[in-house]
N, C-alpha and C. Protein backbone atom coordinates (compact mmCIF):
# COMPACT_ATOMS: atom_id res chain seq x y z
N UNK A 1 50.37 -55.03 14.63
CA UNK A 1 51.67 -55.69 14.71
C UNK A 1 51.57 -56.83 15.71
N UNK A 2 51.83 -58.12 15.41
CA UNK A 2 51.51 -59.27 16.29
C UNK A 2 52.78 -59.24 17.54
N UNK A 3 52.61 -59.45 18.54
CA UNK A 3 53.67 -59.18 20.16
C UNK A 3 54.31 -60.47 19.88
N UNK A 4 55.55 -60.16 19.88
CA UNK A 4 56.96 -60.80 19.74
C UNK A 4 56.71 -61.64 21.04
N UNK A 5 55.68 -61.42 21.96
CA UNK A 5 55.68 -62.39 23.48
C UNK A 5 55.14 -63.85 22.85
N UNK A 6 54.16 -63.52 22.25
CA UNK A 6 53.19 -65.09 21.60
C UNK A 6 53.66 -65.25 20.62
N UNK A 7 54.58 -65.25 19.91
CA UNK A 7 55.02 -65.15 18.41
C UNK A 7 56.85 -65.97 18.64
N UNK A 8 57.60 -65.87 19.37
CA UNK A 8 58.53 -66.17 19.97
C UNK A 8 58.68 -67.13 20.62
N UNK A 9 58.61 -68.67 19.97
CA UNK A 9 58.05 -69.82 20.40
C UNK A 9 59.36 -70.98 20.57
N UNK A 10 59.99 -70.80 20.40
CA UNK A 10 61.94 -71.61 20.01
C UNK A 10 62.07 -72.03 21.72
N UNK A 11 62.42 -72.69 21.77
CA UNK A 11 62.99 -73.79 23.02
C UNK A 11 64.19 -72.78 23.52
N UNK A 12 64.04 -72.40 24.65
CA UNK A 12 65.43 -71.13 25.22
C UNK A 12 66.41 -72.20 24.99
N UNK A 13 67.89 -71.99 25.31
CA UNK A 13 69.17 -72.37 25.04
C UNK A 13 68.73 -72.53 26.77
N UNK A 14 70.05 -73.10 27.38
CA UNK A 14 70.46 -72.83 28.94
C UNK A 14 71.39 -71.53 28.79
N UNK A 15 70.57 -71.32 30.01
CA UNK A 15 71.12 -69.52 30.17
C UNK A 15 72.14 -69.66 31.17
N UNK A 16 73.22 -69.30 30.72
CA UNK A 16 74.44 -68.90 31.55
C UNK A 16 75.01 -67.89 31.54
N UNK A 17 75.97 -67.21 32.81
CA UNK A 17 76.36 -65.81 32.89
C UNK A 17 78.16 -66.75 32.08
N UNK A 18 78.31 -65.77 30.90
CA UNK A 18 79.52 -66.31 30.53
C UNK A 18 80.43 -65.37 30.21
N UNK A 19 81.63 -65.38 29.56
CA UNK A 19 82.66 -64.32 29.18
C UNK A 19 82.09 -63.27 28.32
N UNK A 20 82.09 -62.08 28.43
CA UNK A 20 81.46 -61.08 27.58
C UNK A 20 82.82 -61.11 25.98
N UNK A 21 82.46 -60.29 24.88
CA UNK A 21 82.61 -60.08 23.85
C UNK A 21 83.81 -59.23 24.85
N UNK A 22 85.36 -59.04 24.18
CA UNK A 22 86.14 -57.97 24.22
C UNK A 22 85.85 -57.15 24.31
N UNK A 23 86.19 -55.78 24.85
CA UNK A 23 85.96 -54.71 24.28
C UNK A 23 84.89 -53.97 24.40
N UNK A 24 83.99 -54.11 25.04
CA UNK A 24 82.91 -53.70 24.73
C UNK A 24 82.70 -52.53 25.96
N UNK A 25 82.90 -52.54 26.61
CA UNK A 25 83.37 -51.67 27.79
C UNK A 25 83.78 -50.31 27.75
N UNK A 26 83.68 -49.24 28.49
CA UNK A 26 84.53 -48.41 28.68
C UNK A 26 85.74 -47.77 29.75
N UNK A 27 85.75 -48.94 30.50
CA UNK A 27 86.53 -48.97 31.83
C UNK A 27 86.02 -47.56 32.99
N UNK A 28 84.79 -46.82 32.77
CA UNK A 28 84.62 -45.77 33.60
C UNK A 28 84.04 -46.56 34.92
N UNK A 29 85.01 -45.91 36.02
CA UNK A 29 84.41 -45.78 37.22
C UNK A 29 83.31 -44.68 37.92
N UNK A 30 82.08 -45.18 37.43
CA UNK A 30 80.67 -44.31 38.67
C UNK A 30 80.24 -45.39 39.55
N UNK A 31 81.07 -46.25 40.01
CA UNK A 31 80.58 -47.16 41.02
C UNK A 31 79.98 -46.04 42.39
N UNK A 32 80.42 -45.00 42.89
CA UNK A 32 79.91 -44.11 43.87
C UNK A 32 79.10 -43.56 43.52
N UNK A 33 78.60 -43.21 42.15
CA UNK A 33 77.27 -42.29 41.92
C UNK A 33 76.15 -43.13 41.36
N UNK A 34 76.12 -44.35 41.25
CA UNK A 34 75.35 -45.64 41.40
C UNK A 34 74.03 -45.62 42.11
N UNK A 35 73.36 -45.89 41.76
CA UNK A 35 72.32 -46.31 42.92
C UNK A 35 71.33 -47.66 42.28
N UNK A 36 70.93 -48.73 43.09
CA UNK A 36 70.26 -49.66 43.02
C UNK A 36 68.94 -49.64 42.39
N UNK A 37 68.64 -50.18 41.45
CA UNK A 37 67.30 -49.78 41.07
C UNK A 37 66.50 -50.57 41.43
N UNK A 38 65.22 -50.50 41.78
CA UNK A 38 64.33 -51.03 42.48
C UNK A 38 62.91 -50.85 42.15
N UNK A 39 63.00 -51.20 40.67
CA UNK A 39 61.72 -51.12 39.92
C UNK A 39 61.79 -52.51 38.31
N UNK A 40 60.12 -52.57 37.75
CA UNK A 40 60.53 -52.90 36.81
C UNK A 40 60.80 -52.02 35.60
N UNK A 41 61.60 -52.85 34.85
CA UNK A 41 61.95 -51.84 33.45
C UNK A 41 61.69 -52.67 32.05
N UNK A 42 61.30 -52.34 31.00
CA UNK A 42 60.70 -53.13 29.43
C UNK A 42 61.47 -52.17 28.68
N UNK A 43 62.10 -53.31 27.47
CA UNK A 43 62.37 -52.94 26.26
C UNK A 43 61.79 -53.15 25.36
N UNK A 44 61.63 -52.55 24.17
CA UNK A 44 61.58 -52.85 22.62
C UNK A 44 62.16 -53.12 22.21
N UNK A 45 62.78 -54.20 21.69
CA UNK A 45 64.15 -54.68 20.42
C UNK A 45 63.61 -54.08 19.37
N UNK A 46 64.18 -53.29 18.56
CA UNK A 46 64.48 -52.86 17.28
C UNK A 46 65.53 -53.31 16.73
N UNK A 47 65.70 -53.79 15.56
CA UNK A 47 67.02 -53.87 14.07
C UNK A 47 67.86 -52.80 14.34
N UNK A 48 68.79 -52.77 14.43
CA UNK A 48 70.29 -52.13 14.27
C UNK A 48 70.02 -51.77 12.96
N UNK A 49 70.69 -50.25 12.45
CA UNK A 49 70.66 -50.12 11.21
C UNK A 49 71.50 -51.13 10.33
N UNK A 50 72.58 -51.27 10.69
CA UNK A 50 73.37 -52.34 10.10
C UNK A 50 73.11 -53.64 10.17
N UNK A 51 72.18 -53.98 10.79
CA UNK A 51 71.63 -55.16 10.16
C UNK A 51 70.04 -55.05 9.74
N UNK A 52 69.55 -53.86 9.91
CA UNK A 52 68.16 -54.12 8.84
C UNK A 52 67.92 -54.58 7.79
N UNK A 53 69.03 -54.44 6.61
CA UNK A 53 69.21 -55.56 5.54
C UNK A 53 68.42 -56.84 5.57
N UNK A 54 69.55 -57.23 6.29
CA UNK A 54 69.54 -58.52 6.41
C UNK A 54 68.34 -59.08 7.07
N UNK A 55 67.89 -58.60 8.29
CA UNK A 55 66.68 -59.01 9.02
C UNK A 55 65.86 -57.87 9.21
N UNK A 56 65.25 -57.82 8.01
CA UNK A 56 64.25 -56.13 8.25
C UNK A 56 63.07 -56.45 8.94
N UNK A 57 62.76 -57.68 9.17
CA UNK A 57 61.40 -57.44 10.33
C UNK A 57 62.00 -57.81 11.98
N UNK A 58 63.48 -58.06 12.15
CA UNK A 58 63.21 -58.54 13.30
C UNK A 58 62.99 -57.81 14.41
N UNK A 59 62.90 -58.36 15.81
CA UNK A 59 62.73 -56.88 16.54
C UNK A 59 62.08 -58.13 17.97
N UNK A 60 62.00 -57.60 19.42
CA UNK A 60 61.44 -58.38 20.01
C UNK A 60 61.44 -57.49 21.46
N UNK A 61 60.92 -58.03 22.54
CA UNK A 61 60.97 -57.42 23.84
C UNK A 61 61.80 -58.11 25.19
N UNK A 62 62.14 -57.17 25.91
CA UNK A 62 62.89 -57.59 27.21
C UNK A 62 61.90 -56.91 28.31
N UNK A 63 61.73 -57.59 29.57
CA UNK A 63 61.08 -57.17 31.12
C UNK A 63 62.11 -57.50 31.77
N UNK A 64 62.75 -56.59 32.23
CA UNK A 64 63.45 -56.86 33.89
C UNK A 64 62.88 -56.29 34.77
N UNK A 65 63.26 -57.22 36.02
CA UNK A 65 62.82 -57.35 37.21
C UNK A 65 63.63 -56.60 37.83
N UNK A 66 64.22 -55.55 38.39
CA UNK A 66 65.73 -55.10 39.26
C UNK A 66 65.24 -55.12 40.04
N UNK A 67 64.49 -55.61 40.95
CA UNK A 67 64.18 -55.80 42.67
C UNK A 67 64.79 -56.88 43.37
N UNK A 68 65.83 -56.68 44.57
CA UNK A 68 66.53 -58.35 44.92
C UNK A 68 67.58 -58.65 43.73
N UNK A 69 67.94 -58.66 43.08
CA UNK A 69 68.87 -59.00 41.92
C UNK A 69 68.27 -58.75 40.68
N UNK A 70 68.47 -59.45 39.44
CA UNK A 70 68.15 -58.79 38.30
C UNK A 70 67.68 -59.88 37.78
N UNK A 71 66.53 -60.28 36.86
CA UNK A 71 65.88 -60.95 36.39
C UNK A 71 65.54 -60.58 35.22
N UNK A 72 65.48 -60.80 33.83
CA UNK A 72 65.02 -60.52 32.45
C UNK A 72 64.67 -61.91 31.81
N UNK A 73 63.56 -61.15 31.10
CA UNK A 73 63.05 -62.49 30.10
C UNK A 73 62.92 -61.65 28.57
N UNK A 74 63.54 -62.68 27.72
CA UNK A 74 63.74 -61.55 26.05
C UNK A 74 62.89 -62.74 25.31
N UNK A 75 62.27 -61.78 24.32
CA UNK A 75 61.70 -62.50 23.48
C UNK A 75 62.18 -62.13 22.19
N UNK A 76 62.67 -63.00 20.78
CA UNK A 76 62.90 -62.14 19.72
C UNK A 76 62.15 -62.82 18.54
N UNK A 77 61.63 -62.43 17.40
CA UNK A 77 61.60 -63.15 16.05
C UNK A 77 62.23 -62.33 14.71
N UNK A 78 62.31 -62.99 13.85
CA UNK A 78 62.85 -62.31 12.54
C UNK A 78 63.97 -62.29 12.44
N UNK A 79 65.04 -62.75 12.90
CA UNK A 79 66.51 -63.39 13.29
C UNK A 79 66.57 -64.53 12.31
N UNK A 80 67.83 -64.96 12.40
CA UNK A 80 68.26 -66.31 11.11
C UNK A 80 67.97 -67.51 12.17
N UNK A 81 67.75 -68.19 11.32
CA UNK A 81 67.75 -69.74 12.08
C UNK A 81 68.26 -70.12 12.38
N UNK A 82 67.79 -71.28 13.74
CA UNK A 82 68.81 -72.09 14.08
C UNK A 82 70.10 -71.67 14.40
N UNK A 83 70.32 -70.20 14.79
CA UNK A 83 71.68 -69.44 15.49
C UNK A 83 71.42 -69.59 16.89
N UNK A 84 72.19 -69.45 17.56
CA UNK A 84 72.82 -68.94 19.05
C UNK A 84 72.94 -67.44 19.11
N UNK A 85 71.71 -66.80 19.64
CA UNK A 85 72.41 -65.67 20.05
C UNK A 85 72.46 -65.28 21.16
N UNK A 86 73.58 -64.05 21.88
CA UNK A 86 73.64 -63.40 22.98
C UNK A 86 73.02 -62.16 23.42
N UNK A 87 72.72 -61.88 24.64
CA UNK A 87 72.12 -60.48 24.52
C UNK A 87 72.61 -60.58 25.93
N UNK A 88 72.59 -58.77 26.16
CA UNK A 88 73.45 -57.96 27.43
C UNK A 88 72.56 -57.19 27.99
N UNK A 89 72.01 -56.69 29.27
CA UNK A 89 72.07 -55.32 30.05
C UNK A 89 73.65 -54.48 29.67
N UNK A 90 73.11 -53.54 29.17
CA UNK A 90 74.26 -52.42 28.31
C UNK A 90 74.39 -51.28 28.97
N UNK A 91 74.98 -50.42 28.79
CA UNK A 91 75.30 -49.33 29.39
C UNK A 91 75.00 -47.72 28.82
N UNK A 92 74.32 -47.99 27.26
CA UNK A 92 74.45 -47.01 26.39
C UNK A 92 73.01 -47.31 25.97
N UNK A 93 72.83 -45.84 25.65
CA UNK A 93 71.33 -46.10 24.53
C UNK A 93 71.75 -46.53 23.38
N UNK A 94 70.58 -46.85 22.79
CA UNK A 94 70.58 -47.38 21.46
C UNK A 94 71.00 -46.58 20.05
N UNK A 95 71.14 -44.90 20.69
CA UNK A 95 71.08 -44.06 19.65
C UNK A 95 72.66 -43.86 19.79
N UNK A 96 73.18 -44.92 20.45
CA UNK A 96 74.94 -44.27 20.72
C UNK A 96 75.77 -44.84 19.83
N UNK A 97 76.67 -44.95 18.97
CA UNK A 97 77.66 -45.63 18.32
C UNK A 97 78.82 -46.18 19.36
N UNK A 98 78.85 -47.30 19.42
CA UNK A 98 77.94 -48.57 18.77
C UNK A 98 76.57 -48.05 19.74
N UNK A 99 75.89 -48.83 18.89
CA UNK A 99 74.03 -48.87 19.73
C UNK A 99 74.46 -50.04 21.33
N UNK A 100 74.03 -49.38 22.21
CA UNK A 100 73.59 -49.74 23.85
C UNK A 100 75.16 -49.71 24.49
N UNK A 101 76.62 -48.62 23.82
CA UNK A 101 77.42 -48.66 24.34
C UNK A 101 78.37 -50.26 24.80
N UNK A 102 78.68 -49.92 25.88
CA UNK A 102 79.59 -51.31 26.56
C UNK A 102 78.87 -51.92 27.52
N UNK A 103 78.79 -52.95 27.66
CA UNK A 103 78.27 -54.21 28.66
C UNK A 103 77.83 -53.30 30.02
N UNK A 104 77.09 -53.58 30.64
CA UNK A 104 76.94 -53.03 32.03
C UNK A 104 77.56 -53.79 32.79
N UNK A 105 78.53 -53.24 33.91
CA UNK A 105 79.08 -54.34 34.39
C UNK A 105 78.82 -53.40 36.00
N UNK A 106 78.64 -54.96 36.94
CA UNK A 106 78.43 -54.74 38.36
C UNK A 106 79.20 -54.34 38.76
N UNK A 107 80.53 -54.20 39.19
CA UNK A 107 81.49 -53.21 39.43
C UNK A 107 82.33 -52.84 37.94
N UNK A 108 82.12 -51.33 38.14
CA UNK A 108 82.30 -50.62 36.80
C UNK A 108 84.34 -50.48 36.66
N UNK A 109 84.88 -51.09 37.89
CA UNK A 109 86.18 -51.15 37.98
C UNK A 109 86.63 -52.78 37.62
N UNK A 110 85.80 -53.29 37.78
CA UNK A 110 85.98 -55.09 37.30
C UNK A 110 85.94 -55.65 35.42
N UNK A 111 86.17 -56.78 35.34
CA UNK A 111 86.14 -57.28 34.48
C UNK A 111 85.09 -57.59 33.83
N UNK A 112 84.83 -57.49 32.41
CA UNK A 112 83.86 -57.91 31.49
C UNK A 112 83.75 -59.43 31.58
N UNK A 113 83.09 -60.05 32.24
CA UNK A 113 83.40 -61.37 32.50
C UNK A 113 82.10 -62.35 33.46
N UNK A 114 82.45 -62.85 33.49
CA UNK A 114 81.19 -63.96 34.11
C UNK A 114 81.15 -63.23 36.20
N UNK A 115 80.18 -62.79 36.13
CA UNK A 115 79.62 -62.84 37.93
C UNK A 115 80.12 -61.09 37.89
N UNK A 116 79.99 -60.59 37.03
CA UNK A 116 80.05 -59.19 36.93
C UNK A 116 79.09 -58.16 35.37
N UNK A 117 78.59 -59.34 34.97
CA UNK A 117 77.82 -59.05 33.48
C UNK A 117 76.34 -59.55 33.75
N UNK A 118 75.36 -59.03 33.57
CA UNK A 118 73.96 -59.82 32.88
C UNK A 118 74.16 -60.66 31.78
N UNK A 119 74.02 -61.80 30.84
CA UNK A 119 73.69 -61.99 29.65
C UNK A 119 73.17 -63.72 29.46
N UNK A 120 72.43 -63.52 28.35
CA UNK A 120 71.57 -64.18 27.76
C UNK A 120 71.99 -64.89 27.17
N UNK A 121 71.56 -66.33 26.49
CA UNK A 121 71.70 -66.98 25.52
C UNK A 121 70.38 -67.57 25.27
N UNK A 122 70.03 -67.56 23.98
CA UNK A 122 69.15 -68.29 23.15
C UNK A 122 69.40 -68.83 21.61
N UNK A 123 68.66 -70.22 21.69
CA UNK A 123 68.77 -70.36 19.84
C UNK A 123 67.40 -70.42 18.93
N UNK A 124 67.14 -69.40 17.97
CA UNK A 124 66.37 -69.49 17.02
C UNK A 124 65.74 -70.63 16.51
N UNK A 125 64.56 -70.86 16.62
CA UNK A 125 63.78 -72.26 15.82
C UNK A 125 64.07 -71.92 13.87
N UNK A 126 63.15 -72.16 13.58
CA UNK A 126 63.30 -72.90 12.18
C UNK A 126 62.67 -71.27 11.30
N UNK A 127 61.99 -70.73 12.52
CA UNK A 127 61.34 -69.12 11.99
C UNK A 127 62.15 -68.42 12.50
N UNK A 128 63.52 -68.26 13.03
CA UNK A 128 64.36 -67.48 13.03
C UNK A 128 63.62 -66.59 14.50
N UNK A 129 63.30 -67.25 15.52
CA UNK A 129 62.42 -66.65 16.50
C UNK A 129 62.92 -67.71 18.08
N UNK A 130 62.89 -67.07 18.53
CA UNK A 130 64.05 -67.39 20.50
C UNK A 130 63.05 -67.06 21.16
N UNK A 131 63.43 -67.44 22.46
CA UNK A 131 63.44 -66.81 23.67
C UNK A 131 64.02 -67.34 24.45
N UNK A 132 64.37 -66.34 26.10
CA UNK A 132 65.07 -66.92 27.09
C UNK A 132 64.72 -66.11 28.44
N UNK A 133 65.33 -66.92 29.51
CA UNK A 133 65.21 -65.75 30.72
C UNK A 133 66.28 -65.89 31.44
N UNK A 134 66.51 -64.74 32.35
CA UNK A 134 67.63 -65.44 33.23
C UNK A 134 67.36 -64.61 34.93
N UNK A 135 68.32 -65.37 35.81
CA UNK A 135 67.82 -64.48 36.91
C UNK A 135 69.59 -64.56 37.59
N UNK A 136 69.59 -63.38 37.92
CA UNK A 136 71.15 -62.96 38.47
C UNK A 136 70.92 -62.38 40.10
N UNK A 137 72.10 -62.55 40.70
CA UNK A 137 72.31 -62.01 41.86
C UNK A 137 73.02 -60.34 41.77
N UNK A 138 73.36 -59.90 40.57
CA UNK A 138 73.81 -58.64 40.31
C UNK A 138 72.74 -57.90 40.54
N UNK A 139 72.32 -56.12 41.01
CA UNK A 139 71.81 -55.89 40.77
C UNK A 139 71.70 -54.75 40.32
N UNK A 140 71.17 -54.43 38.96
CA UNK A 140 71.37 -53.34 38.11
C UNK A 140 71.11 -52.10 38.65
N UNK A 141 71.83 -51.07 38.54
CA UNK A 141 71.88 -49.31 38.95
C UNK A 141 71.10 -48.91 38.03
N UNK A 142 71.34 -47.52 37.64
CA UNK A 142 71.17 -46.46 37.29
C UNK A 142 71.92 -46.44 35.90
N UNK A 143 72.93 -47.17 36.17
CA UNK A 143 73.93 -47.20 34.43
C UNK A 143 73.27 -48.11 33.82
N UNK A 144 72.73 -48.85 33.74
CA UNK A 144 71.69 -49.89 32.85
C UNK A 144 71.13 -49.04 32.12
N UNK A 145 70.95 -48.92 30.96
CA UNK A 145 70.17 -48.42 30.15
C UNK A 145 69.56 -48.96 29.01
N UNK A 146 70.15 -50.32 28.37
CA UNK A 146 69.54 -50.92 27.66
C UNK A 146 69.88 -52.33 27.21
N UNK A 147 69.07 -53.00 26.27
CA UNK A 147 69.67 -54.62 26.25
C UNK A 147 69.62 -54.53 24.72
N UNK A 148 71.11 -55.44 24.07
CA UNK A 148 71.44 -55.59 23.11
C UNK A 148 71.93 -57.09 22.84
N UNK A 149 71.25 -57.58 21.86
CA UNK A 149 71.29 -58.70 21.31
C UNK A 149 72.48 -58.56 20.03
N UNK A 150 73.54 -59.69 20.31
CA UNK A 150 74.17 -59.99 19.41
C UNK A 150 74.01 -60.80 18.05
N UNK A 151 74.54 -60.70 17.27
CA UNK A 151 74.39 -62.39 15.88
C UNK A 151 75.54 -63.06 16.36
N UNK A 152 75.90 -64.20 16.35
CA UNK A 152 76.59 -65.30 16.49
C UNK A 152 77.67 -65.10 15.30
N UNK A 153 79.13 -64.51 15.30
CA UNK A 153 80.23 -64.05 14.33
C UNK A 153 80.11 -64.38 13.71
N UNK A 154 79.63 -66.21 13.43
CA UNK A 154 79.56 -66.75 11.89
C UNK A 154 78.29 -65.83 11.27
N UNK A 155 77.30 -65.57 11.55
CA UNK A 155 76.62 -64.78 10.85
C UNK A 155 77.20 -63.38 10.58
N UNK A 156 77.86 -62.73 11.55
CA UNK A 156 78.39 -61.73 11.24
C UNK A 156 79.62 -61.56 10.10
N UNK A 157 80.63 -62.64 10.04
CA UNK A 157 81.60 -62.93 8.78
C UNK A 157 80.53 -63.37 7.79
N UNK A 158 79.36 -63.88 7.51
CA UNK A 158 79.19 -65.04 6.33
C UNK A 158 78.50 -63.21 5.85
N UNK A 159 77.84 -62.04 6.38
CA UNK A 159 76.97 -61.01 5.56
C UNK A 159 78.09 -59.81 5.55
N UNK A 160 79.65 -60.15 6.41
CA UNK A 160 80.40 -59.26 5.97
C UNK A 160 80.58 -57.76 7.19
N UNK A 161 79.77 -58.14 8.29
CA UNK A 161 79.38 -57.35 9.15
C UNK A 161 80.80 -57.00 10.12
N UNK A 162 81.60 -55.84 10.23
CA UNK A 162 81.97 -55.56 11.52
C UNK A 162 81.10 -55.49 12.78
N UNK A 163 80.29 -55.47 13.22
CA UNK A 163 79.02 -55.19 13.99
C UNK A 163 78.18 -56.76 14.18
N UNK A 164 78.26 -56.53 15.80
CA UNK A 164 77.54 -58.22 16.10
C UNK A 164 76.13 -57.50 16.75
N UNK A 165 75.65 -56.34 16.53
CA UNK A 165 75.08 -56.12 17.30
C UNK A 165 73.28 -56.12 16.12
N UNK A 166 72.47 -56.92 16.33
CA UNK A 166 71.60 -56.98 15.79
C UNK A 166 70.13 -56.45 16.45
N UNK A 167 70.00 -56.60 17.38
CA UNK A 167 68.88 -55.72 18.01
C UNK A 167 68.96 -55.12 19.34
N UNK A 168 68.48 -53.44 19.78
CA UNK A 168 68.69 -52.78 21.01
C UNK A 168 67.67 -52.83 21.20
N UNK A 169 67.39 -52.34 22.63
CA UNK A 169 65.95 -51.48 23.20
C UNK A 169 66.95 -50.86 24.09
N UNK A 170 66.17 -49.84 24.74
CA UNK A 170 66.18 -48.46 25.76
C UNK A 170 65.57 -48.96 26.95
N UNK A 171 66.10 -49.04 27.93
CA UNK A 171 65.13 -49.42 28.95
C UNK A 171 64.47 -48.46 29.48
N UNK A 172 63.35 -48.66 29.95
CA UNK A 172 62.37 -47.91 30.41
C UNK A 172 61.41 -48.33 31.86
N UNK A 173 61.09 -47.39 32.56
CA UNK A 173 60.26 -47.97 33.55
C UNK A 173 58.87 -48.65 32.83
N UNK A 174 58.63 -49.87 33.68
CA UNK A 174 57.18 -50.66 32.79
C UNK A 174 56.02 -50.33 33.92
């Protein structure tokens, strides 16, 4: 299987921390049973069942840094072209409905919103293949558990999709 690292060749977007998706949240407070993580952690992007259809090979990887603040670099291919997509530090595994839960947010009593979220932006080249990185002053706990890449709604209305969520991974120590 060729690594989504060398294969993932698309010009990143500019990465900004911006307004998260509605909703995505569960408003729980464990801000006290928290703790700082202070290691690195790697994902696997896998296809969402609900969108394997549509993009049955895509799939790609995330490395964060959680030492000093939070740092990730995602790589994806097999995605549609020429889209914009988003991706999150999440709060849920991948095996949860929805897959990676609600946004991870730095205070779990705050808003889904810019300077309290991780997230990504990248746009797909012409092979339907991104990448991006970003580096934050947040720094991810113990509730981090995984990163989920969105489709851009117009893709999600044009295949009929309730679900923006196109690829998870699980985070893991690397």
């Amino acid at each position: 299987m060729p690594s989504f690292r060398t294969t993932a060749t698309a010009v990143a977007a500019p990465v900004v921390l911006v307004a998260a998706l509605a909703g995505c949240g569960d408003g729980a407070d464990d801000a006290d049973d928290a703790v700082d993580l202070d290691e690195s952690l790697a994902a696997t992007l896998m296809v969402t069942d609900t969108w394997g259809g549509v993009h049955p090979i895509a799939g790609g990887e995330a490395d964060v840094d959680a030492d000093a603040g939070t740092s990730v670099s995602l790589s994806a291919a097999g995605l549609g072209p020429g889209l914009e997509y988003t991706a999150h530090v999440h709060d849920g595994l991948c095996a949860d409905n929805p897959p990676g839960g609600g946004h991870w947010l730095a205070d779990p009593s705050g808003e889904d919103a810019p300077g309290n979220i991780v997230q990504l932006s990248f746009t797909t080249d012409a092979d339907g293949a991104g990448a991006t990185e970003v580096a934050s002053d947040l720094a991810l706990d113990d509730r981090a558990k995984s990163i989920v890449v969105h489709v851009p709604e117009s893709e999600a209305q044009a295949h009929g999709s309730e679900s923006d969520r196109v690829l998870c991974g699980d985070l893991k120590a690397a």
